[in-house]
N, C-alpha and C. Protein backbone atom coordinates (compact mmCIF):
# COMPACT_ATOMS: atom_id res chain seq x y z
N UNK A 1 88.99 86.10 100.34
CA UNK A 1 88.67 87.24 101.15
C UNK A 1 89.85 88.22 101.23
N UNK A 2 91.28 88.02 101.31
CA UNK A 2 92.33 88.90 101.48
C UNK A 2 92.30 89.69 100.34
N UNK A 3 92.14 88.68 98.93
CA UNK A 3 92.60 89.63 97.77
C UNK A 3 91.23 90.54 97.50
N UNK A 4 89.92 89.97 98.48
CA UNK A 4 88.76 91.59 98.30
C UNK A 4 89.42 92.52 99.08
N UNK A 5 90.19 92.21 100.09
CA UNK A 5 90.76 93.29 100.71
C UNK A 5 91.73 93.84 100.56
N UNK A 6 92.47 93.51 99.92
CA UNK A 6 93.65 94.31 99.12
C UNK A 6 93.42 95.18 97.73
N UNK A 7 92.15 94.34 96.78
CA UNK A 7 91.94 94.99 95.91
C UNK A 7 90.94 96.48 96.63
N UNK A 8 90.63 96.27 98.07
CA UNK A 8 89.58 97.27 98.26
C UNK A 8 90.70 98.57 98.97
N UNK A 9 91.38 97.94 99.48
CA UNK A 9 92.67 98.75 99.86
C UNK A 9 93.28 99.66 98.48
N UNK A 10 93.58 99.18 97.84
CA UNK A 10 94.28 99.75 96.38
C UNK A 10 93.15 100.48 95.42
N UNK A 11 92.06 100.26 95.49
CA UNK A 11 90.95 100.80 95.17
C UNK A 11 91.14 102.36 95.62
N UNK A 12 90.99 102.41 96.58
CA UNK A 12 89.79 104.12 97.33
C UNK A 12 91.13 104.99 97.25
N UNK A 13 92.71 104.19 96.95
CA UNK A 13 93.59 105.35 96.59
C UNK A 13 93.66 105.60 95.14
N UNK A 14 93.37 104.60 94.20
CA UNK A 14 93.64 104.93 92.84
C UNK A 14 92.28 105.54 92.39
N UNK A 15 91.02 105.37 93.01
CA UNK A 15 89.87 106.10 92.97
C UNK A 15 90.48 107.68 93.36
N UNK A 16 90.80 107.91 94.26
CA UNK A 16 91.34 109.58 95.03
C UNK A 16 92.21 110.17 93.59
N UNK A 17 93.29 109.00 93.35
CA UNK A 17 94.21 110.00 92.14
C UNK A 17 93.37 110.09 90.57
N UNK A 18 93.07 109.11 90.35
CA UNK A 18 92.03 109.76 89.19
C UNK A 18 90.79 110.83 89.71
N UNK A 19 90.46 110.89 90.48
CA UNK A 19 89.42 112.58 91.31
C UNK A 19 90.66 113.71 90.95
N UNK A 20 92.09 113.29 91.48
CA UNK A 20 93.00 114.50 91.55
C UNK A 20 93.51 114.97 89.94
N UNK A 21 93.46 113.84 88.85
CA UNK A 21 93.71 114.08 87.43
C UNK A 21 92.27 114.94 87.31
N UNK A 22 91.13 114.41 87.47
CA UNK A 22 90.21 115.34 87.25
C UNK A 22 90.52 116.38 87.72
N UNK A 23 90.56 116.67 88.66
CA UNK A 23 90.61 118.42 89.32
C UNK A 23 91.41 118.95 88.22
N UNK A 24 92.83 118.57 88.48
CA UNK A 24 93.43 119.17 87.67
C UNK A 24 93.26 119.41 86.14
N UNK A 25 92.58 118.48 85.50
CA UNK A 25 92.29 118.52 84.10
C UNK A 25 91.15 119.72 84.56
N UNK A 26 90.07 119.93 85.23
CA UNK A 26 89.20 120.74 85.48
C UNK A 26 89.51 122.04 85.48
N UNK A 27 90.53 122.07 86.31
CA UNK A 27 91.40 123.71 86.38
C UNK A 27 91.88 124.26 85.06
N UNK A 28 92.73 123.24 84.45
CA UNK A 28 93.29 123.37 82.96
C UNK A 28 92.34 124.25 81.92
N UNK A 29 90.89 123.38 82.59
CA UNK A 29 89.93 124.35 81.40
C UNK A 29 88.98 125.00 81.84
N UNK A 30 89.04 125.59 83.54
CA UNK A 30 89.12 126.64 84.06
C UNK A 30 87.45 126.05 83.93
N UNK A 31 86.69 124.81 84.76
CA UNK A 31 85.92 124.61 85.35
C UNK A 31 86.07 124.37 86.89
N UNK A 32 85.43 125.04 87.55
CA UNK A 32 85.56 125.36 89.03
C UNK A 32 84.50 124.67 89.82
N UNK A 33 85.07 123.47 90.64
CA UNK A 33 83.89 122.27 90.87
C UNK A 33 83.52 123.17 92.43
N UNK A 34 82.50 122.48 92.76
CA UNK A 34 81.70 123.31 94.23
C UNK A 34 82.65 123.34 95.66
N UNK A 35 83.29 122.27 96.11
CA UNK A 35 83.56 122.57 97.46
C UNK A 35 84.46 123.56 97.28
N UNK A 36 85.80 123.82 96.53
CA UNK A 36 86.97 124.80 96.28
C UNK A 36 86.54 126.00 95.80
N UNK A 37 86.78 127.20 96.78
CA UNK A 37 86.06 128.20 96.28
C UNK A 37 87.50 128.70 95.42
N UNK A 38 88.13 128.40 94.76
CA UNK A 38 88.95 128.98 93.53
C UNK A 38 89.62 128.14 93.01
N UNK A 39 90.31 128.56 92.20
CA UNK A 39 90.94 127.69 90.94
C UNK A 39 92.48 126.68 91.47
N UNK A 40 92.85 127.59 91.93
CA UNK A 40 94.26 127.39 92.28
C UNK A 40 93.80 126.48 93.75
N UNK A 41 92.95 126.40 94.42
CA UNK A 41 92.92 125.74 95.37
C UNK A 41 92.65 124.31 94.44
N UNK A 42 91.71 124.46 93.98
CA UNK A 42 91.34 122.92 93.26
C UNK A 42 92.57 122.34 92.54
N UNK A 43 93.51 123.16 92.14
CA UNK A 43 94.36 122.62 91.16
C UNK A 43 95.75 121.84 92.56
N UNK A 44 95.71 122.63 93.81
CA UNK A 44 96.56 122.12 95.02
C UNK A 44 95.70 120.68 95.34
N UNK A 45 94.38 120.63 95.68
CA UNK A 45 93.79 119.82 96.07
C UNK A 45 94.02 118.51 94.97
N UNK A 46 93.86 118.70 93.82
CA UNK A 46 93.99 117.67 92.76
C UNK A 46 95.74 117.10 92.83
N UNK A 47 96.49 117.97 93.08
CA UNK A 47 97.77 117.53 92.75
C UNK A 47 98.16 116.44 94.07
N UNK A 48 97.77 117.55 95.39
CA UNK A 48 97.83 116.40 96.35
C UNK A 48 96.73 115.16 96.18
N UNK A 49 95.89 114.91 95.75
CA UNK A 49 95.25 113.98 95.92
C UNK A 49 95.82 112.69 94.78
N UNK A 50 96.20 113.01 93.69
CA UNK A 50 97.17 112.52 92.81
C UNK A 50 98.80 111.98 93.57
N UNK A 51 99.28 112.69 93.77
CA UNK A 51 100.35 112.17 94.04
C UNK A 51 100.16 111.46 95.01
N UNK A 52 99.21 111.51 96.61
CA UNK A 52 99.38 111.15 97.54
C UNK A 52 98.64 109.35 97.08
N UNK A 53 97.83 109.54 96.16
CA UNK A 53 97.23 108.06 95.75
C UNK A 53 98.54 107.18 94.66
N UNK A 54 99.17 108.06 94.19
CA UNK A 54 100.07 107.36 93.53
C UNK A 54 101.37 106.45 94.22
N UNK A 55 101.80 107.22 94.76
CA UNK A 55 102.34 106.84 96.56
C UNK A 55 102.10 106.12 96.83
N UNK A 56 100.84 105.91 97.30
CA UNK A 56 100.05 104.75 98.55
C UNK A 56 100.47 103.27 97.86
N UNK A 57 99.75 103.55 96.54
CA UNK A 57 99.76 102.59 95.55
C UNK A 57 101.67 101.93 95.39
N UNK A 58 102.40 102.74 95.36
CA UNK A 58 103.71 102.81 94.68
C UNK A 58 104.57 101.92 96.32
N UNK A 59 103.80 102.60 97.68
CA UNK A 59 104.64 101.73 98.57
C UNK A 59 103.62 99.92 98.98
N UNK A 60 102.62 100.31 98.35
CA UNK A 60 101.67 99.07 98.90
C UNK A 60 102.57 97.74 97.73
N UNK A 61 102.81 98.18 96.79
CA UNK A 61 103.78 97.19 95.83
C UNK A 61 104.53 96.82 96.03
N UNK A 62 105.55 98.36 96.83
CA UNK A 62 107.24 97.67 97.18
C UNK A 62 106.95 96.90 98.24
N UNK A 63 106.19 97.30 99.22
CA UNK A 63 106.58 96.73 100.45
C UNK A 63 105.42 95.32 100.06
N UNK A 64 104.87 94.95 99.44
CA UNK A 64 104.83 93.54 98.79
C UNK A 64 105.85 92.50 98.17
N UNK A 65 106.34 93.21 97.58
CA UNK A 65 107.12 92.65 96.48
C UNK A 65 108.93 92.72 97.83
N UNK A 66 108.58 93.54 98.67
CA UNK A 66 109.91 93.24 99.71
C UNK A 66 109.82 91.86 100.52
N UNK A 67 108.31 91.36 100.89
CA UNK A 67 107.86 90.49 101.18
C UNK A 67 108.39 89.03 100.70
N UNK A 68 108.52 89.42 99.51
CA UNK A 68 108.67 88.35 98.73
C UNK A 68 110.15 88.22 98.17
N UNK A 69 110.61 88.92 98.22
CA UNK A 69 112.51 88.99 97.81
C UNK A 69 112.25 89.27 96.79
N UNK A 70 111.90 90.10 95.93
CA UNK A 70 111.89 90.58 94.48
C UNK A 70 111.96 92.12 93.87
N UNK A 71 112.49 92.43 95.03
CA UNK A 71 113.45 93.80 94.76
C UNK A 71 115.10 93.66 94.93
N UNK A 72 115.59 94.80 94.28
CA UNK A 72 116.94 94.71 93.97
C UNK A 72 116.94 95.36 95.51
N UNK A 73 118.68 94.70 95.74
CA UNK A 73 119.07 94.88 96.88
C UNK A 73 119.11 96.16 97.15
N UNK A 74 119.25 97.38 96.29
CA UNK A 74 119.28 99.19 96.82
C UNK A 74 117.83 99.51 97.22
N UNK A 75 116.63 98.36 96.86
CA UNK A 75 115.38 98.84 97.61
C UNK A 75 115.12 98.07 98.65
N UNK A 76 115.92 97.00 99.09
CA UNK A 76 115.49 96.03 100.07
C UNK A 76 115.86 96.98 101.39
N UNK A 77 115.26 96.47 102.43
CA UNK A 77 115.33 97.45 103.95
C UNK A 77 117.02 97.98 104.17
N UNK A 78 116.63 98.83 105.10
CA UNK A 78 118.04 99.43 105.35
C UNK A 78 118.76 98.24 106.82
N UNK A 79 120.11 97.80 106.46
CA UNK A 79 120.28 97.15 107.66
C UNK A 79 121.40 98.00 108.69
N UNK A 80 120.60 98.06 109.49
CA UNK A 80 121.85 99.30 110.48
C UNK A 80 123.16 97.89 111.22
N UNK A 81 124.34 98.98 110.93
CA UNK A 81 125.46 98.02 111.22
C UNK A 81 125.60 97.46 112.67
């Protein structure tokens, strides 16, 4: 049951950044999908939706893999003196 929920967790963001490669591939060849009434909005909307899923994805790893001691010590937590 955890790993349906982790894979469903990691899902609906890497679902969002491939939508945001689309947009942007969409803009590129200057197809203009319905909710964005212009180009340049779709191409903002795609970039944030891309990066912000790449992210999600990029801290849901570290802060796994911090879990587990398998990051180098310059990514492990900050310890205040």
């Amino acid at each position: 049951m955890k790993r349906l929920i982790a894979f469903t967790i990691l899902f609906i963001p890497g679902a969002l950044a491939a939508y945001g490669i689309k947009l942007i591939r969409d803009m590129l060849f200057a197809i203009q999908q319905p909710p964005y009434p212009a180009l340049w909005v779709q191409s903002i909307a795609g970039l944030l939706f891309t990066i912000g899923g790449i992210a999600f994805i990029a801290g849901f790893i570290l802060h796994r893999d911090r879990k587990r001691h398998k990051v180098q010590s310059r990514f492990d937590k900050m310890k205040l003196p």
